[in-house]
C-alpha atoms as a PDB file:
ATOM      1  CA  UNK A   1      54.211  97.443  48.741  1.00  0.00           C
ATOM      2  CA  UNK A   2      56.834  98.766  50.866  1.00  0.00           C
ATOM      3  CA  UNK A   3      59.334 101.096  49.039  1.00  0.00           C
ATOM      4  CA  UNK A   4      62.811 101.310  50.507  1.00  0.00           C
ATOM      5  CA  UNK A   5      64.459 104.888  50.604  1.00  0.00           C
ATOM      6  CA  UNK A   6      66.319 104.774  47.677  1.00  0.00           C
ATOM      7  CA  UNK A   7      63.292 103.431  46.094  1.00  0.00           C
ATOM      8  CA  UNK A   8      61.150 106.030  47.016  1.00  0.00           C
ATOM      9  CA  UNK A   9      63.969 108.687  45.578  1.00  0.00           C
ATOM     10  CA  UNK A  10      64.006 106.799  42.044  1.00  0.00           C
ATOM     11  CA  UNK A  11      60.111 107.137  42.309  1.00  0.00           C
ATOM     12  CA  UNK A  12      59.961 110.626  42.999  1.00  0.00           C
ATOM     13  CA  UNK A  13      62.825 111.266  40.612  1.00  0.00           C
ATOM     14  CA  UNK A  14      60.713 109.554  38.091  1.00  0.00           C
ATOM     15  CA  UNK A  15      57.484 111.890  38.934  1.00  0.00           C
ATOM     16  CA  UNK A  16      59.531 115.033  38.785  1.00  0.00           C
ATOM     17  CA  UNK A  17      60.598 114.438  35.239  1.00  0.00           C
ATOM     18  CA  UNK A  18      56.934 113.145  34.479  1.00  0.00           C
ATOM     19  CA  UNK A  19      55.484 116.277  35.705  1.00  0.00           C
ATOM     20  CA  UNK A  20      58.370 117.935  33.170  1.00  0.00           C
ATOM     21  CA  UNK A  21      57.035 115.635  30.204  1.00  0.00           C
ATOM     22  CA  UNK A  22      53.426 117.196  31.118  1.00  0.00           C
ATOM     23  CA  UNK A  23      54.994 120.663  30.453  1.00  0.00           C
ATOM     24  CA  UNK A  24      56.670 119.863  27.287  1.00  0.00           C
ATOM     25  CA  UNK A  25      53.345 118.467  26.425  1.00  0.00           C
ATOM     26  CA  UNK A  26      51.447 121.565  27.470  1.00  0.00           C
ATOM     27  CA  UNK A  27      53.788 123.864  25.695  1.00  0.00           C
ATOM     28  CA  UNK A  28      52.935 121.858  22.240  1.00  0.00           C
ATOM     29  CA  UNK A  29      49.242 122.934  22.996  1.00  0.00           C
ATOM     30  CA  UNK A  30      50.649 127.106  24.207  1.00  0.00           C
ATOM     31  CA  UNK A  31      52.992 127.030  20.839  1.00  0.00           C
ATOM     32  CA  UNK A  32      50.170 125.642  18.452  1.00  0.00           C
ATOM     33  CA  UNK A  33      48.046 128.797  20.154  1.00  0.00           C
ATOM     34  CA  UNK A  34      50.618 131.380  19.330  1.00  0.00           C
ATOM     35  CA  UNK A  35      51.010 129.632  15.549  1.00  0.00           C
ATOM     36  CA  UNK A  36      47.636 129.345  14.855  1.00  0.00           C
ATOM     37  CA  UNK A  37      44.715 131.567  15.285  1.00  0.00           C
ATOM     38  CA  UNK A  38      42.081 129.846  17.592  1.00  0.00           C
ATOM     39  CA  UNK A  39      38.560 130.840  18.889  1.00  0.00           C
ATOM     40  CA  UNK A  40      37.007 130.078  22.629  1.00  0.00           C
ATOM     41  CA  UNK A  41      35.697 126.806  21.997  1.00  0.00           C
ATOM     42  CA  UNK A  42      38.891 125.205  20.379  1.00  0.00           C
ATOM     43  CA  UNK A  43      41.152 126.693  22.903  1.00  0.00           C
ATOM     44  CA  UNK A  44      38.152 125.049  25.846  1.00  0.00           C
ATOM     45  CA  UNK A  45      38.682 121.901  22.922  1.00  0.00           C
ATOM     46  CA  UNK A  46      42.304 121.825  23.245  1.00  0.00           C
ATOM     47  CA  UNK A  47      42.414 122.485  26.940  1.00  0.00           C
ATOM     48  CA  UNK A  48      40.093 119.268  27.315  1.00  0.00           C
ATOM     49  CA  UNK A  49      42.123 116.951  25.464  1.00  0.00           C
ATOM     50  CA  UNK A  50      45.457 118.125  27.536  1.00  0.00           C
ATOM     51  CA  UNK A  51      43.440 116.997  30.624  1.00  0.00           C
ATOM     52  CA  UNK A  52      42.087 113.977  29.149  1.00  0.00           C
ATOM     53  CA  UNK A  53      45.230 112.860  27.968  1.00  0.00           C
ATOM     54  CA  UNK A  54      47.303 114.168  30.274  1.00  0.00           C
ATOM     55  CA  UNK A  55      45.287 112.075  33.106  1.00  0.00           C
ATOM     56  CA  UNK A  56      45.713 109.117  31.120  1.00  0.00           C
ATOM     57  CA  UNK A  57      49.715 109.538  30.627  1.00  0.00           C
ATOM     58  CA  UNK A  58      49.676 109.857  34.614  1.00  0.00           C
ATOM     59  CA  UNK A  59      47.330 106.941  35.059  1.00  0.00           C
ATOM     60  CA  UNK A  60      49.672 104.623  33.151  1.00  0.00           C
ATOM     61  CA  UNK A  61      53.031 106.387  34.623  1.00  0.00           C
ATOM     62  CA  UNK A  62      52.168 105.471  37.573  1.00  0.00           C
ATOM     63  CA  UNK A  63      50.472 102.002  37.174  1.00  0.00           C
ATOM     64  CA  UNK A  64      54.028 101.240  35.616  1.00  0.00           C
ATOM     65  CA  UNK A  65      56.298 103.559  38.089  1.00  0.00           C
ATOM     66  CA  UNK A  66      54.500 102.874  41.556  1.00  0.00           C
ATOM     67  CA  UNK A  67      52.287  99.643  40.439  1.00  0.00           C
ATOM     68  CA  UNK A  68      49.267 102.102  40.742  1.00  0.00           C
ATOM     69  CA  UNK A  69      49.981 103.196  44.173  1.00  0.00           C
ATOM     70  CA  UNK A  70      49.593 106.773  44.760  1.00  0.00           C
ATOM     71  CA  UNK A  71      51.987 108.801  47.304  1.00  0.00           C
ATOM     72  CA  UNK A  72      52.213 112.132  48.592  1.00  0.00           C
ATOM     73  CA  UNK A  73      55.310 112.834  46.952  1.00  0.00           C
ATOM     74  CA  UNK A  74      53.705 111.558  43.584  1.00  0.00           C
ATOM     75  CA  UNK A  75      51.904 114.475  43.401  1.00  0.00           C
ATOM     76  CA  UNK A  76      54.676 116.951  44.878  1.00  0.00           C
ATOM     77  CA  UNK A  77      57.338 115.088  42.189  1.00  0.00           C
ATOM     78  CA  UNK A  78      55.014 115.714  39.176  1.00  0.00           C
ATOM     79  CA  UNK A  79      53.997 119.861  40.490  1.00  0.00           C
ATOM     80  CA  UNK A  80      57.814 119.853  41.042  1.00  0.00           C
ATOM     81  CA  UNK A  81      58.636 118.860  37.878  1.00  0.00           C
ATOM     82  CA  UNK A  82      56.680 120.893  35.676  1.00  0.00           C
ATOM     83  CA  UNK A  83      57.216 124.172  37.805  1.00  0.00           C
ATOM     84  CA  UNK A  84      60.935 123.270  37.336  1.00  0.00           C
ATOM     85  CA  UNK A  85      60.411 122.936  33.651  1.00  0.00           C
ATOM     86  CA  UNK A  86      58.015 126.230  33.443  1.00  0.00           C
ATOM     87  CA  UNK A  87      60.641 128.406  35.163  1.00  0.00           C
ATOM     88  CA  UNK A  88      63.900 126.923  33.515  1.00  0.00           C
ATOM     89  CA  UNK A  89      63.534 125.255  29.748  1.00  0.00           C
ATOM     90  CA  UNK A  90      59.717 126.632  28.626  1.00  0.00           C
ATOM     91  CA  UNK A  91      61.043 129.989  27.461  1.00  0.00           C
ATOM     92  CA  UNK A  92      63.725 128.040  25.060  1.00  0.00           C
ATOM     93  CA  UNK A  93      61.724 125.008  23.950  1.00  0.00           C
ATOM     94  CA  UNK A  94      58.787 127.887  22.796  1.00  0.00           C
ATOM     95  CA  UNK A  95      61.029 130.420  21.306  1.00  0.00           C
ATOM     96  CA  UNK A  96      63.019 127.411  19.795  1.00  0.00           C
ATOM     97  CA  UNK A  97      59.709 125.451  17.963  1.00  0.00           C
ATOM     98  CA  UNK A  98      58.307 129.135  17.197  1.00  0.00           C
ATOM     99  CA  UNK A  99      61.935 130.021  15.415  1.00  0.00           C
ATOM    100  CA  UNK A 100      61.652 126.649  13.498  1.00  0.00           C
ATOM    101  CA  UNK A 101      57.676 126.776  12.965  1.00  0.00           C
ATOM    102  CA  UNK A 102      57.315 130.553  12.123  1.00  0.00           C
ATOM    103  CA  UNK A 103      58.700 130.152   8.629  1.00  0.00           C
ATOM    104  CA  UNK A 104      56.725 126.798   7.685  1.00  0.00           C
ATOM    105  CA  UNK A 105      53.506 128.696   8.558  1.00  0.00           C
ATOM    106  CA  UNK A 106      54.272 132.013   7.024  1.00  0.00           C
ATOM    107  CA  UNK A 107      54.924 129.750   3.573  1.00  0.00           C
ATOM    108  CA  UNK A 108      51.838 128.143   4.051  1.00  0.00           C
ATOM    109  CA  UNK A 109      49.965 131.163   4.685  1.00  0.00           C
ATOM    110  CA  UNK A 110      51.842 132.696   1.743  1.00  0.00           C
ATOM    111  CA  UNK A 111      50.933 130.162  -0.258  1.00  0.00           C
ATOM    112  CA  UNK A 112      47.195 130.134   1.011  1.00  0.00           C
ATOM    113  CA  UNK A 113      46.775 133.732   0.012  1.00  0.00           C
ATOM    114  CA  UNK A 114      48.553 132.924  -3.858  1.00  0.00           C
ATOM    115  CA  UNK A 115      46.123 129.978  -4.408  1.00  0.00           C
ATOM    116  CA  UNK A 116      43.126 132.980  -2.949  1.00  0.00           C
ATOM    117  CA  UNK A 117      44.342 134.529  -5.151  1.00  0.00           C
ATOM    118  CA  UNK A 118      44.968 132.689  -8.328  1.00  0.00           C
ATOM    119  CA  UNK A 119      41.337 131.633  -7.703  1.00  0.00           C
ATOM    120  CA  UNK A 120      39.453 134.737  -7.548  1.00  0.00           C
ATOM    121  CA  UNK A 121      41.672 135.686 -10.870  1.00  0.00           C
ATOM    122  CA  UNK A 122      40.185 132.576 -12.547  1.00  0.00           C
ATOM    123  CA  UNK A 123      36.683 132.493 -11.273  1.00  0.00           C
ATOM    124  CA  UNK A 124      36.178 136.772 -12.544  1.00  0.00           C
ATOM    125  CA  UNK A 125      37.898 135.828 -15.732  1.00  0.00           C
ATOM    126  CA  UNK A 126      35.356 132.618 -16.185  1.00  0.00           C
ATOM    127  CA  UNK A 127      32.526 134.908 -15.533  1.00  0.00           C
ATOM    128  CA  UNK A 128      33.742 137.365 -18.399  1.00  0.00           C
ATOM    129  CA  UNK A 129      34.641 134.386 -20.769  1.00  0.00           C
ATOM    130  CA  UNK A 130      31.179 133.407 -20.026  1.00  0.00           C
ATOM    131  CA  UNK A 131      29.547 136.775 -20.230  1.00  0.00           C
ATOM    132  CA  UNK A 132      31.443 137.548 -23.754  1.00  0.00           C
ATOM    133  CA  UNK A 133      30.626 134.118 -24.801  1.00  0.00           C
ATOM    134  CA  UNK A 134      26.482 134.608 -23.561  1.00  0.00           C
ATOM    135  CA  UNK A 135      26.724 138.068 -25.824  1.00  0.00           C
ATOM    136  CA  UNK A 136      28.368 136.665 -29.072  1.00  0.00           C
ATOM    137  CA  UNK A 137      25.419 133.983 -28.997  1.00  0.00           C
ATOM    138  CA  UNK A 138      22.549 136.524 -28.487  1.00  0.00           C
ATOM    139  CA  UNK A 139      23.937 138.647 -30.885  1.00  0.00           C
ATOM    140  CA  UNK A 140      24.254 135.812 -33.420  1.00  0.00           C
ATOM    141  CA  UNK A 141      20.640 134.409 -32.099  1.00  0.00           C
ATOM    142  CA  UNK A 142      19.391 138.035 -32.847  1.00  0.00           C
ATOM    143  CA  UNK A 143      21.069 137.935 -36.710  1.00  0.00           C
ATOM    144  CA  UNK A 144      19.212 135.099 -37.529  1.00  0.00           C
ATOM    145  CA  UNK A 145      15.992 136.799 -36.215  1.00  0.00           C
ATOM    146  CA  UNK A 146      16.879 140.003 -38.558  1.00  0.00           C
END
């Protein structure tokens, strides 16, 4: 199908700001990194489903954008678009989510470590409940020996 100029501006337009919605969508994946504490293989996990789904976004974009037709400037509009993103809004969309994040996941963790806690308390005072308890009844089993 033959695009006419200002057609072909709306469609780049349109990959530019797709290619931004692919950095919003890989910052998610950067601020859940810096949030939570991740090995090798989740991070290789996580990278994986980015591409995978990523792909598939793009796929669909531009089945609806360019009814599947792939350009040059398709692919110039989306590297655009998230470099544009990466070097203007990335810094205060992560600092942003980590200011609003950060205290939701320090109360968790704070709460993680109380409920450690409040279950090592009860499983040491079971075992000297039980130990006191295992004592009384030898020492009573050994009374009605005497």
């Amino acid at each position: 199908m033959i695009l006419s100029m200002s057609g072909q501006a709306m469609s780049f337009l349109a990959t530019v700001l797709a290619g931004a919605a692919l950095g919003i969508f890989y910052d998610f994946f950067r601020i859940l990194r810096r949030v939570l504490r991740h090995k090798t293989m989740a991070i290789a996990v996580e990278d994986a489903i980015f591409w995978l789904v990523a792909t598939l976004l793009m796929f669909v974009f531009l089945l609806h954008a360019n009814s599947g037709e792939i350009r040059g400037f398709t692919f110039l509009g989306v590297v655009i678009g998230a470099a544009l993103y990466f070097l203007t809004l990335s810094q205060f969309v992560t600092k942003f989510a980590m200011v609003i994040i950060s205290p939701v996941v320090s109360m968790v963790r704070f709460i993680k470590k109380g409920l450690k806690f409040g279950r090592r308390y009860v499983i040491v005072k079971r075992q000297k409940i039980h130990e006191r308890m295992k004592r009384r009844f030898e020492d009573a089993k050994q009374g009605h020996q005497d």
